[in-house]
PDB file of N, CA and C in Angstrom:
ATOM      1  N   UNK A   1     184.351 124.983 164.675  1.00  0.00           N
ATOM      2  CA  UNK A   1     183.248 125.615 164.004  1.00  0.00           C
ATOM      3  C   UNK A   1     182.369 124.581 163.309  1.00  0.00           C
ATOM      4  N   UNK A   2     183.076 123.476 162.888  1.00  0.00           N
ATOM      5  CA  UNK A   2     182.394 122.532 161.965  1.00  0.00           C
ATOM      6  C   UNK A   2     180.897 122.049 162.535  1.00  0.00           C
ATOM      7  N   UNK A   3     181.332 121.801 164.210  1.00  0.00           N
ATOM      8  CA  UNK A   3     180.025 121.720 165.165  1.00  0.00           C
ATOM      9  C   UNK A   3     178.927 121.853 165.019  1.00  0.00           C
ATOM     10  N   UNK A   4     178.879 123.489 165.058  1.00  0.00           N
ATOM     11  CA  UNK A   4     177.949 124.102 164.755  1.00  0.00           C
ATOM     12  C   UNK A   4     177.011 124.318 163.654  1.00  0.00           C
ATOM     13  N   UNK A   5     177.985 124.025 162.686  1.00  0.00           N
ATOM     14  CA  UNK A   5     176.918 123.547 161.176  1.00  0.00           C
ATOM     15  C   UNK A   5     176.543 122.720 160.934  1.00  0.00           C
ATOM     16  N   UNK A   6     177.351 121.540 161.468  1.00  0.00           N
ATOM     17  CA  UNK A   6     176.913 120.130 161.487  1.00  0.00           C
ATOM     18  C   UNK A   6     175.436 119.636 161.148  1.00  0.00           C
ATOM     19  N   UNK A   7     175.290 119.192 159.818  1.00  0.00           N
ATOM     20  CA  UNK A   7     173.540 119.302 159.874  1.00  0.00           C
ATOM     21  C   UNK A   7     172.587 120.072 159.765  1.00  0.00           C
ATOM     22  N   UNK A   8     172.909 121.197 159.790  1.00  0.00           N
ATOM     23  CA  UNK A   8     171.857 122.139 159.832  1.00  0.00           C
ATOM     24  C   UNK A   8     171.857 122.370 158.546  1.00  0.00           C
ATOM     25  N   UNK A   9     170.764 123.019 158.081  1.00  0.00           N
ATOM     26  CA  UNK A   9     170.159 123.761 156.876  1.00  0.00           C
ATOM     27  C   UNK A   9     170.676 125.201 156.845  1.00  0.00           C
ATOM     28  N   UNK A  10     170.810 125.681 155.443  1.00  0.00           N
ATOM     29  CA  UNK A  10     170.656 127.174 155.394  1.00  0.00           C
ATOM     30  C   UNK A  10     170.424 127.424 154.373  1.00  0.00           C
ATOM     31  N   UNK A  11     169.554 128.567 153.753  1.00  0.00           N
ATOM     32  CA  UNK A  11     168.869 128.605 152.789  1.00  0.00           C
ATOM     33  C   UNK A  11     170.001 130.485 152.193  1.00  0.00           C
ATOM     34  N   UNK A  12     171.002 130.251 151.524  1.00  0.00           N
ATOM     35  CA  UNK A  12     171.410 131.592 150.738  1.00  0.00           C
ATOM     36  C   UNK A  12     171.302 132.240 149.550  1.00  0.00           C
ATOM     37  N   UNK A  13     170.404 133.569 149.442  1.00  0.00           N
ATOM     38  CA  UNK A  13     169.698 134.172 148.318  1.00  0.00           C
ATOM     39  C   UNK A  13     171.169 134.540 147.573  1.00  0.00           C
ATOM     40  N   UNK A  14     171.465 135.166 146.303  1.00  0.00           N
ATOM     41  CA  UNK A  14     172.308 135.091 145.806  1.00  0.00           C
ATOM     42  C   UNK A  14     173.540 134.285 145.612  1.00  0.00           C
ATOM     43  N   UNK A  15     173.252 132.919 145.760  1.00  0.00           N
ATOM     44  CA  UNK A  15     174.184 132.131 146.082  1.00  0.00           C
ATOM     45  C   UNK A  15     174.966 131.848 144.865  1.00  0.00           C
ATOM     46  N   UNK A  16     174.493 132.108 143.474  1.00  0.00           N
ATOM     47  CA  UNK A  16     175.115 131.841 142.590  1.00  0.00           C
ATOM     48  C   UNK A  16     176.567 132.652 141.934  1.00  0.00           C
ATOM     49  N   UNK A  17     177.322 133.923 142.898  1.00  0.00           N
ATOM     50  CA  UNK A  17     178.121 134.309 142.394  1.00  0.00           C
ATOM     51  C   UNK A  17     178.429 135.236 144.117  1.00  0.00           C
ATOM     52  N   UNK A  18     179.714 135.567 143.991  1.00  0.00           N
ATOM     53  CA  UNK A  18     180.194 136.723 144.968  1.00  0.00           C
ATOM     54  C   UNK A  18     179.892 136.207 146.141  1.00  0.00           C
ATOM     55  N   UNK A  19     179.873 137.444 147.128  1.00  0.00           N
ATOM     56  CA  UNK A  19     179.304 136.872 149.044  1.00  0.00           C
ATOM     57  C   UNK A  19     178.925 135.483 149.037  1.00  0.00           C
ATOM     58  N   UNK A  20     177.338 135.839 148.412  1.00  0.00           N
ATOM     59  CA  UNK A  20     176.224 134.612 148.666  1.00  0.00           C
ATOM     60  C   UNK A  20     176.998 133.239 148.203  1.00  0.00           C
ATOM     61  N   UNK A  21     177.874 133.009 147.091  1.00  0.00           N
ATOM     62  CA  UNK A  21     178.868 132.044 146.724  1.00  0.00           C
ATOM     63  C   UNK A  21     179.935 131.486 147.740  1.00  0.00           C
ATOM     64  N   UNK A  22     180.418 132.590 148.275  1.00  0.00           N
ATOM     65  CA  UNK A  22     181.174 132.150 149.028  1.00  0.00           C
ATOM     66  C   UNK A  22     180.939 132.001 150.355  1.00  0.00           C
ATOM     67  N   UNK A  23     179.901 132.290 150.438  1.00  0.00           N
ATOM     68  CA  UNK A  23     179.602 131.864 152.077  1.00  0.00           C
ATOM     69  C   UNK A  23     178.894 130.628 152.105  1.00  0.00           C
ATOM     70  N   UNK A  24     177.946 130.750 150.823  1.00  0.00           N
ATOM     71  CA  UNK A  24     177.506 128.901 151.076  1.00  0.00           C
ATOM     72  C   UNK A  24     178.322 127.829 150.766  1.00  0.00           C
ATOM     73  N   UNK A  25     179.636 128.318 149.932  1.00  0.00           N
ATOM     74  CA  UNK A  25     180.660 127.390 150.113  1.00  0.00           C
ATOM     75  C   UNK A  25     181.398 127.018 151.650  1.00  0.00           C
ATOM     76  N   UNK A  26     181.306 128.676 151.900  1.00  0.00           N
ATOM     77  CA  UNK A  26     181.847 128.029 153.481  1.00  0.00           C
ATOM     78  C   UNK A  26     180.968 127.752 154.314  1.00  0.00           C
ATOM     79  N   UNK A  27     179.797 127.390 154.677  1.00  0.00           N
ATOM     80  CA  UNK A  27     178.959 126.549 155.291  1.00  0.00           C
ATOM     81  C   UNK A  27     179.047 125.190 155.210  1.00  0.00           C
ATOM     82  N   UNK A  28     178.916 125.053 153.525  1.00  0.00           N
ATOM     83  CA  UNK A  28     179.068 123.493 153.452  1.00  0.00           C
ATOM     84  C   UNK A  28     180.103 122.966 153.647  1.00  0.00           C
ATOM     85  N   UNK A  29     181.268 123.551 153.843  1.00  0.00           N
ATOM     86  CA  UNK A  29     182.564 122.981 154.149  1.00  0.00           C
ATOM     87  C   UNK A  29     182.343 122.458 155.527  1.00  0.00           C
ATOM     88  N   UNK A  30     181.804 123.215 156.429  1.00  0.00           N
ATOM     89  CA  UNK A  30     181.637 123.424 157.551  1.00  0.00           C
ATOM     90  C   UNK A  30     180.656 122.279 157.960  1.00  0.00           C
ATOM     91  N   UNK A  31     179.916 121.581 157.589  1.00  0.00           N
ATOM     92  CA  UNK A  31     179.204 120.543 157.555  1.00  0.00           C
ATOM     93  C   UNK A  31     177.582 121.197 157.093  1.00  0.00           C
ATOM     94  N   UNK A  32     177.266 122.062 156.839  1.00  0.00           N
ATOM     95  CA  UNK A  32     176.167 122.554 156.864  1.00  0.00           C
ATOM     96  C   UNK A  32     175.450 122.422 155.376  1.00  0.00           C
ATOM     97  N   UNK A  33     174.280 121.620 155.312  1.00  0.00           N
ATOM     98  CA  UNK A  33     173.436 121.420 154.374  1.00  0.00           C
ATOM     99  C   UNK A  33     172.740 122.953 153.676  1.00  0.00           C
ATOM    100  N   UNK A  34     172.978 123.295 151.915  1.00  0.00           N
ATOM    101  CA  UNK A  34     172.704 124.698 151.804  1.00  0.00           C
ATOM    102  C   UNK A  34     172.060 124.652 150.238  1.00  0.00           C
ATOM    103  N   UNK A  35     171.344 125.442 150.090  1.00  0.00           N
ATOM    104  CA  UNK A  35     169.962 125.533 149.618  1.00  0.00           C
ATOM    105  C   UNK A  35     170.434 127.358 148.857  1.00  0.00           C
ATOM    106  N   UNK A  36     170.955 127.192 147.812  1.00  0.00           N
ATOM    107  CA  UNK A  36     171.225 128.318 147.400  1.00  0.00           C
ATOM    108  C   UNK A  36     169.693 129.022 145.883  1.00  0.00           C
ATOM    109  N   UNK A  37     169.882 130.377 146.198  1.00  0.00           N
ATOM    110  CA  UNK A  37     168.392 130.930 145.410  1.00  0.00           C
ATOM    111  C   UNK A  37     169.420 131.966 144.939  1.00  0.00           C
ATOM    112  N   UNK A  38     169.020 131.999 143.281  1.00  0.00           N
ATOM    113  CA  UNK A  38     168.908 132.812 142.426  1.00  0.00           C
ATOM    114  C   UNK A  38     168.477 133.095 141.211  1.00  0.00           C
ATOM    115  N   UNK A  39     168.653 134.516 140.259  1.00  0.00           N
ATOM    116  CA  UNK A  39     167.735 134.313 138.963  1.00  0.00           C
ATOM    117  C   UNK A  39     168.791 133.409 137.875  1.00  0.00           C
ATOM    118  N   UNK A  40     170.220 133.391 138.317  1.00  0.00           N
ATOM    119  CA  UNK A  40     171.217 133.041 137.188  1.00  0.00           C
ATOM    120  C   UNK A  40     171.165 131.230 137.162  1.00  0.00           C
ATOM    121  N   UNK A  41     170.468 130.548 136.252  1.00  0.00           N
ATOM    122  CA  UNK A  41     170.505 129.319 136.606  1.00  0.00           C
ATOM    123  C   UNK A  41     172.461 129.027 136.233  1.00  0.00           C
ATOM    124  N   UNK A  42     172.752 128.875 135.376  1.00  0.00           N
ATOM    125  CA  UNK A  42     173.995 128.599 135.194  1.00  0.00           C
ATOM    126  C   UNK A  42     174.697 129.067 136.219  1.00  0.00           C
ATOM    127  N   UNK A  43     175.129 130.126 136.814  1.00  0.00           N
ATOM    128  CA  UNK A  43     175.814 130.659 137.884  1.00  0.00           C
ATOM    129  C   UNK A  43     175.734 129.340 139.321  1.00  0.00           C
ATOM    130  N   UNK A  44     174.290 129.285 139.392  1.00  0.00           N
ATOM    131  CA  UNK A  44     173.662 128.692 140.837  1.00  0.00           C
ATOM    132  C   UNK A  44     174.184 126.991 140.450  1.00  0.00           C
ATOM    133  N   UNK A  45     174.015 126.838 139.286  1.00  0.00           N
ATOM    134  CA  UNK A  45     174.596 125.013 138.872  1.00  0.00           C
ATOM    135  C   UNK A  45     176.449 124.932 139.131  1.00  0.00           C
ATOM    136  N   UNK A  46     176.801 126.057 138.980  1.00  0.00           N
ATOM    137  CA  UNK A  46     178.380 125.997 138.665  1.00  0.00           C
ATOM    138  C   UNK A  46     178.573 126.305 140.264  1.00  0.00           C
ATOM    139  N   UNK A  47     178.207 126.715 141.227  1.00  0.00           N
ATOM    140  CA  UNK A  47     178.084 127.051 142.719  1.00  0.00           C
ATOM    141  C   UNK A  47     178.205 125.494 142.929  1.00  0.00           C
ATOM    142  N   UNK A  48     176.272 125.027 142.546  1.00  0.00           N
ATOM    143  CA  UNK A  48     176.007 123.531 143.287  1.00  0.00           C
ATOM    144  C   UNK A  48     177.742 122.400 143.289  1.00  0.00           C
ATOM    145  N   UNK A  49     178.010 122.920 141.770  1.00  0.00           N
ATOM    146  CA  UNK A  49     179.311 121.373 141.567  1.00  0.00           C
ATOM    147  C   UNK A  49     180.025 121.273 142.650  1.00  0.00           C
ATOM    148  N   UNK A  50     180.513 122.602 143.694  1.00  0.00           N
ATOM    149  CA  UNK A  50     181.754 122.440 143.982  1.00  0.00           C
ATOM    150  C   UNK A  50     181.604 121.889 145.540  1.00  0.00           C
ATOM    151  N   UNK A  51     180.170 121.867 145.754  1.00  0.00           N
ATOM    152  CA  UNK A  51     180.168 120.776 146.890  1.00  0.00           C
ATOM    153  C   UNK A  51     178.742 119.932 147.011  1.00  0.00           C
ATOM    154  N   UNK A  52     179.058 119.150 147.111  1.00  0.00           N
ATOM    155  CA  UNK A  52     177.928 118.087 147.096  1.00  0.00           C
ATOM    156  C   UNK A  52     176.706 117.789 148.600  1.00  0.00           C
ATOM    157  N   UNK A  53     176.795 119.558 149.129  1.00  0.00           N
ATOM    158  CA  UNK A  53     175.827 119.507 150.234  1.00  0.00           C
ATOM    159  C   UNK A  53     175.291 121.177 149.430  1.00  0.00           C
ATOM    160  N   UNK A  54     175.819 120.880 148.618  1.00  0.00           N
ATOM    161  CA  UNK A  54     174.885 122.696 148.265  1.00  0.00           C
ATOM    162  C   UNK A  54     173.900 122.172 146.732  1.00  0.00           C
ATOM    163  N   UNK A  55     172.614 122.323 147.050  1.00  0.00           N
ATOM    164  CA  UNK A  55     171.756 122.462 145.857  1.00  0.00           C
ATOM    165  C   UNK A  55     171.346 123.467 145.567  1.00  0.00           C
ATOM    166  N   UNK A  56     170.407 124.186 144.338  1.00  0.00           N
ATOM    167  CA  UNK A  56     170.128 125.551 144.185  1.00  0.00           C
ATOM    168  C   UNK A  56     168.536 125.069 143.533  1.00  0.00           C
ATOM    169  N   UNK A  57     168.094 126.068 143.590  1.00  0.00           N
ATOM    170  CA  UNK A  57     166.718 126.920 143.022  1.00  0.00           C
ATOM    171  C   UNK A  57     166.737 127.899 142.483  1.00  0.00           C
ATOM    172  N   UNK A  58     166.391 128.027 140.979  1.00  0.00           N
ATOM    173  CA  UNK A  58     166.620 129.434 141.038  1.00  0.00           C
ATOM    174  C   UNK A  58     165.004 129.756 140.650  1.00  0.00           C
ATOM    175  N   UNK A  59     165.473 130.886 141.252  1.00  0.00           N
ATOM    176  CA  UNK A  59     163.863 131.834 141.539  1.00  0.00           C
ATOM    177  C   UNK A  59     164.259 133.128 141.810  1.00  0.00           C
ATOM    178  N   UNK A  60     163.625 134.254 141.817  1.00  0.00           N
ATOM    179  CA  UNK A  60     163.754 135.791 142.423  1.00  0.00           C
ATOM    180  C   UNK A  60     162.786 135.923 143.838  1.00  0.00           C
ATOM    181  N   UNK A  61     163.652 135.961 144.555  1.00  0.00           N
ATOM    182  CA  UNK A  61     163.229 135.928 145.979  1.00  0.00           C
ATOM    183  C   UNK A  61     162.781 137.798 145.972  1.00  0.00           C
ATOM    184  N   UNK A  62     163.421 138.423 145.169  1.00  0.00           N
ATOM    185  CA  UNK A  62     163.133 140.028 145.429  1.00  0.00           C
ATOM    186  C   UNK A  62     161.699 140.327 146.164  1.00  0.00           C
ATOM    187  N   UNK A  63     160.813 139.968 145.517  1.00  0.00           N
ATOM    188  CA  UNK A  63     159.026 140.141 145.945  1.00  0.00           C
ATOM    189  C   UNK A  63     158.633 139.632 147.548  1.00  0.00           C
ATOM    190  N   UNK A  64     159.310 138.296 147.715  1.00  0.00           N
ATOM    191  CA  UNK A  64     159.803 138.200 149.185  1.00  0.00           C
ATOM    192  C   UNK A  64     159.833 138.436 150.582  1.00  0.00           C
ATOM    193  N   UNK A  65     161.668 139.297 149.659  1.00  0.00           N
ATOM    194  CA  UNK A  65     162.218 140.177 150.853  1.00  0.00           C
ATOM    195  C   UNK A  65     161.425 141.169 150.926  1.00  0.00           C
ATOM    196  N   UNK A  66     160.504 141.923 149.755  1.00  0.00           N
ATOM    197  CA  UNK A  66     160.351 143.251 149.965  1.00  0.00           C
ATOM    198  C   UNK A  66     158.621 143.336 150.897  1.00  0.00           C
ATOM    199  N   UNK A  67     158.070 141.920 150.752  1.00  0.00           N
ATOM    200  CA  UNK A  67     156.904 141.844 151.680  1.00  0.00           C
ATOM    201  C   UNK A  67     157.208 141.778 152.883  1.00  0.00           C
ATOM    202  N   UNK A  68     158.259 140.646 153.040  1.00  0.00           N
ATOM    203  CA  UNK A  68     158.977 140.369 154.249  1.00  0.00           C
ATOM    204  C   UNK A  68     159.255 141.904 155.331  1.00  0.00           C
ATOM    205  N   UNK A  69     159.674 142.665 154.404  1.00  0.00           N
ATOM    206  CA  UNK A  69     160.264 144.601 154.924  1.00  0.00           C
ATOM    207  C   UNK A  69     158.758 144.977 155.585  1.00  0.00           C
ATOM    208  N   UNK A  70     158.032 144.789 154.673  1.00  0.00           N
ATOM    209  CA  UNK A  70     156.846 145.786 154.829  1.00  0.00           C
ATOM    210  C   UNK A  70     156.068 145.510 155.687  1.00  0.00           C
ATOM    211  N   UNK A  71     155.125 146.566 156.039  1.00  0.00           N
ATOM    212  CA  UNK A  71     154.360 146.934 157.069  1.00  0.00           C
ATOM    213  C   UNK A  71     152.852 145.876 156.789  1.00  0.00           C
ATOM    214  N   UNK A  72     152.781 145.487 155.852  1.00  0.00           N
ATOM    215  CA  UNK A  72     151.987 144.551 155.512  1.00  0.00           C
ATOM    216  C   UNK A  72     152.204 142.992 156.237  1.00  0.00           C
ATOM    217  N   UNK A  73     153.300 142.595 156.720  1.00  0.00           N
ATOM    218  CA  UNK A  73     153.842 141.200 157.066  1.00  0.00           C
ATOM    219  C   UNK A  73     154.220 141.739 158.662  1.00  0.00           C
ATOM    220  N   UNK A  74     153.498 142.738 159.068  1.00  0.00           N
ATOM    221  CA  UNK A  74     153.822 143.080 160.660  1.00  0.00           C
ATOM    222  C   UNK A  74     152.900 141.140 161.372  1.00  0.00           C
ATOM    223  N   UNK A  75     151.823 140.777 160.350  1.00  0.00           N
ATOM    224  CA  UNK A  75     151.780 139.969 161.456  1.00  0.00           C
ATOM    225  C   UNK A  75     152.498 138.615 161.216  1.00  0.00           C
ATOM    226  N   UNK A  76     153.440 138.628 160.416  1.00  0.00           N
ATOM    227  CA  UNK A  76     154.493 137.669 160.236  1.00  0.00           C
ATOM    228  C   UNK A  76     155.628 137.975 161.890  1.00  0.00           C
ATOM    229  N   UNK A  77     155.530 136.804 162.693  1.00  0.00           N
ATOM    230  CA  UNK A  77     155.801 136.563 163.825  1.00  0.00           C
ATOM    231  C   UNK A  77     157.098 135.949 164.103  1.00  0.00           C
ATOM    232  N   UNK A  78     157.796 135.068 163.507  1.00  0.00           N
ATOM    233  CA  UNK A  78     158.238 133.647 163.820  1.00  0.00           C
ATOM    234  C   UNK A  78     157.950 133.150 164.619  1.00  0.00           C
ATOM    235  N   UNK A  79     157.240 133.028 165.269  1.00  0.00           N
ATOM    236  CA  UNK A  79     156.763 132.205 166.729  1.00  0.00           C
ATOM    237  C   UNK A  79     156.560 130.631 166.270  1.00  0.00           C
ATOM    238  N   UNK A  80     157.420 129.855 167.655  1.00  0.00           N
ATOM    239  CA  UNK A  80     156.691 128.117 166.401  1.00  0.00           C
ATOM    240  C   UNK A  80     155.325 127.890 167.642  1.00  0.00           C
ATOM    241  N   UNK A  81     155.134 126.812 167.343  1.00  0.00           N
ATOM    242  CA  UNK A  81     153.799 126.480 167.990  1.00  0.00           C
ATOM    243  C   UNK A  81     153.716 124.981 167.593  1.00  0.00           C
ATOM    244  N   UNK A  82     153.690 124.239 168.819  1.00  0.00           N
ATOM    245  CA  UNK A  82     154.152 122.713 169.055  1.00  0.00           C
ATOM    246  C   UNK A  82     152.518 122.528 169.017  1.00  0.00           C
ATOM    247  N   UNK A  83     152.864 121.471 167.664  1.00  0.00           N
ATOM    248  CA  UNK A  83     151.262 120.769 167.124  1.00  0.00           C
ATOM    249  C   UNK A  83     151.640 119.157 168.101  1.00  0.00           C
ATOM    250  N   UNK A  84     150.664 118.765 168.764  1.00  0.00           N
ATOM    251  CA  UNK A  84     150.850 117.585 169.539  1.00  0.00           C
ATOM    252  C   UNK A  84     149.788 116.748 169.883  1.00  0.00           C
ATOM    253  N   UNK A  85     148.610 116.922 168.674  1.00  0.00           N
ATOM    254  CA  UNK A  85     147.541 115.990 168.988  1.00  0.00           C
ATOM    255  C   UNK A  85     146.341 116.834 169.042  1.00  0.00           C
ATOM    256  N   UNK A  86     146.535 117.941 169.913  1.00  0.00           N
ATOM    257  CA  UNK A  86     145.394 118.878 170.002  1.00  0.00           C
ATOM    258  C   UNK A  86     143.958 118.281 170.812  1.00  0.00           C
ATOM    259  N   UNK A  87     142.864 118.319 170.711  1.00  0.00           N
ATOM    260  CA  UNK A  87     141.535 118.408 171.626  1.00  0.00           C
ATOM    261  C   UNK A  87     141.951 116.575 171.728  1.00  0.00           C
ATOM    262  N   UNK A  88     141.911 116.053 171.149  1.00  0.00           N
ATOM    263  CA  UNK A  88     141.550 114.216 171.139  1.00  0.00           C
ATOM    264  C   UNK A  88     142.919 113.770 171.508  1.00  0.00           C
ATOM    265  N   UNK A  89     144.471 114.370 172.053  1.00  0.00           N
ATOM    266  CA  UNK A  89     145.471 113.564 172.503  1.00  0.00           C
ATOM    267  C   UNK A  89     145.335 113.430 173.772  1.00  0.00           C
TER     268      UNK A  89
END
């Protein structure tokens, strides 16, 4: 499994206590670089100690997720789009 995390990023909202705690612990075990968000700064610092691939932010992602839901962000896509020089490459 370690493989697969190897390096990669992951960004987990509630990371400072419960689920979101314990799953970005087990990512970073896993080799995976993790980026934990919440409102509890103390919670999210006492998360960061216990591995040295997990940092935190805290912020309220709530406003977010709830644009993210809505019918307003229909033209939120993920599509990527390879920038490569454009008219002059």
């Amino acid at each position: 499994m370690s493989a697969k995390f190897n390096d990669k990023v992951a960004l987990v909202t509630g990371g400072g206590s419960g689920i979101g705690r314990t799953i970005a612990k087990h990512l970073a075990v896993h080799g995976c670089y993790v980026v934990i968000l919440g409102r509890n700064i103390d919670a999210l610092k006492e998360s960061a100690k216990q591995n040295s691939r997990i940092a935190y932010i805290a912020e309220d992602v709530a406003y977010v997720v709830s644009f993210l839901a809505s019918e307003e962000a229909s033209f939120v896509t993920g599509s990527d789009y390879a920038v490569d020089g454009g008219f002059a490459a």
